[in-house]
C-alpha atoms as a PDB file:
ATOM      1  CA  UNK A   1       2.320  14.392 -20.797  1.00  0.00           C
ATOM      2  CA  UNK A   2       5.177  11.821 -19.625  1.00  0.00           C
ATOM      3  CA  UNK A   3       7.558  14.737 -19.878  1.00  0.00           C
ATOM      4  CA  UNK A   4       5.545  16.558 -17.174  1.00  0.00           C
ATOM      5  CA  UNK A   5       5.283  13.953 -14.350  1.00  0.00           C
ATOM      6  CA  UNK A   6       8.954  13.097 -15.247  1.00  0.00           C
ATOM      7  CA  UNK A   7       9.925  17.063 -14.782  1.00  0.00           C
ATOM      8  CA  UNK A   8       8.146  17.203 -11.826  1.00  0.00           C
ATOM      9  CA  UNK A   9       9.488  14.045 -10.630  1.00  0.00           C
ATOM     10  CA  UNK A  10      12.981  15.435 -10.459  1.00  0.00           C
ATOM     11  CA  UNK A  11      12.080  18.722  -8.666  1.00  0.00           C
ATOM     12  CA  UNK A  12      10.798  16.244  -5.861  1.00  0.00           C
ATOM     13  CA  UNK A  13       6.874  16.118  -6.607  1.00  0.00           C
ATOM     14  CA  UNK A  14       4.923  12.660  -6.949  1.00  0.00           C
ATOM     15  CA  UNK A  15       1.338  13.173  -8.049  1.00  0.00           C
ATOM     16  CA  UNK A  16      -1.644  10.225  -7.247  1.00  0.00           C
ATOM     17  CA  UNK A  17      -2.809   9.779  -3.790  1.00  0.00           C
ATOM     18  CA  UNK A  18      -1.529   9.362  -0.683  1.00  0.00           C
ATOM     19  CA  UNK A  19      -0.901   5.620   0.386  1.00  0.00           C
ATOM     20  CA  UNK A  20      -3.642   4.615   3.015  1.00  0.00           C
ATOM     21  CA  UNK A  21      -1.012   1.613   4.669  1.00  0.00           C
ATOM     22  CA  UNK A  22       1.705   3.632   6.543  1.00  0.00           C
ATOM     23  CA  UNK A  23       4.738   1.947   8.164  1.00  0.00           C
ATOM     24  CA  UNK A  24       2.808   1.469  11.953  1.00  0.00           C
ATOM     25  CA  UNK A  25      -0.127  -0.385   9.656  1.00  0.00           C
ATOM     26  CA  UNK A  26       2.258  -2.397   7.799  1.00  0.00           C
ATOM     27  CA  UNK A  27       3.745  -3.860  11.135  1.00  0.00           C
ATOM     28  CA  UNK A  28      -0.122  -4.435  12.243  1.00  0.00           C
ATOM     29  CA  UNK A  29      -0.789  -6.098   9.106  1.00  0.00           C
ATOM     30  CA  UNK A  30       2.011  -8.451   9.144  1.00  0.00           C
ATOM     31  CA  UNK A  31       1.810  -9.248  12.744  1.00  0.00           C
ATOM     32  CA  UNK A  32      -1.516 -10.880  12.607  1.00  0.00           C
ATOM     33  CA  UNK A  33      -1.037 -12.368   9.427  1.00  0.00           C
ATOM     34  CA  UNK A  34       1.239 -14.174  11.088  1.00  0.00           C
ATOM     35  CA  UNK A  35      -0.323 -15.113  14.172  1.00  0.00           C
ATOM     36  CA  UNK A  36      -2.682 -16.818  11.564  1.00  0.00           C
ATOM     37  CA  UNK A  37      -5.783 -14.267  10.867  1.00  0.00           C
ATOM     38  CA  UNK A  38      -7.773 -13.884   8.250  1.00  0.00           C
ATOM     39  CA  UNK A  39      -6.916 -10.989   5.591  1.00  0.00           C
ATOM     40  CA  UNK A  40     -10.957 -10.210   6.268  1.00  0.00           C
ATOM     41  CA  UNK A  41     -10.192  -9.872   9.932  1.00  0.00           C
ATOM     42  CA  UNK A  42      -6.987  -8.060   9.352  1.00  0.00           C
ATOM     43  CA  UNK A  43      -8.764  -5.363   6.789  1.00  0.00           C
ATOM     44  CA  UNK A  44     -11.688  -4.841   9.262  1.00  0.00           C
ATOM     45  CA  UNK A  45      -9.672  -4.228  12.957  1.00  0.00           C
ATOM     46  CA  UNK A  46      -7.035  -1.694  10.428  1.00  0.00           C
ATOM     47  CA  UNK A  47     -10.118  -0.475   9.034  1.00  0.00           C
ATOM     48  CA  UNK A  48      -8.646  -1.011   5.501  1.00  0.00           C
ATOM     49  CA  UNK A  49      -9.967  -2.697   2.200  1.00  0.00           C
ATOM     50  CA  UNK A  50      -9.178  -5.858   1.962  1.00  0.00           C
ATOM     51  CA  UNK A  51      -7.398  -4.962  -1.375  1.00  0.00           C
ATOM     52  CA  UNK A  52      -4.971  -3.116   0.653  1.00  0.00           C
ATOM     53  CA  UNK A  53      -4.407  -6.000   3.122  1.00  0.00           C
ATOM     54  CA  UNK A  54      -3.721  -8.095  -0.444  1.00  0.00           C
ATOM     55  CA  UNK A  55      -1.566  -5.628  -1.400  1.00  0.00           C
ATOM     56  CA  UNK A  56       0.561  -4.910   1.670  1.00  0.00           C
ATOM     57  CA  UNK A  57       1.198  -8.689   2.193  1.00  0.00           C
ATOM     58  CA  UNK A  58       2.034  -9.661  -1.544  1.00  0.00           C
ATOM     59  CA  UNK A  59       3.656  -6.101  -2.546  1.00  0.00           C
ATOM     60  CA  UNK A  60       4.742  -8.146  -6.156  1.00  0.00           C
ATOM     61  CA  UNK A  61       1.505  -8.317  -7.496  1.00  0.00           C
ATOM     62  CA  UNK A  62       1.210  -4.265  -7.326  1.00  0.00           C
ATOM     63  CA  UNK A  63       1.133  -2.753 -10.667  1.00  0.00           C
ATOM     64  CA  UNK A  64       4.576  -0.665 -11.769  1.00  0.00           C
ATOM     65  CA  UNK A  65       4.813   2.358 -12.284  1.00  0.00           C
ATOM     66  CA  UNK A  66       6.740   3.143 -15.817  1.00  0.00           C
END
């Protein structure tokens, strides 16, 4: 099965779904996180889980892909 996702890999095609934080979000997040707001208040004005607010600020603790 690795074989197949690694084939299609090199012809350009990435499988899973599409990431919900693009790059305008990812400036929004990180702005007010740093103005000092809470990653509650930050996940409800994006209108975003506040798993993704974790993850977009501390983009470490994601898992890897292998």
């Amino acid at each position: 099965m690795k074989n197949g996702l690694d084939s299609a890999r090199a012809r350009g095609r990435v499988g899973g779904r599409r990431p919900v934080v693009d790059d305008d979000k990812r400036r929004v997040i990180l702005a007010r996180r740093a103005e000092g707001q809470s990653i509650r208040e930050i996940a409800a004005a994006v209108k975003v889980s506040v798993g993704v607010v974790h993850k977009t600020l501390n983009p470490e603790a994601a898992p890897v892909d292998s």
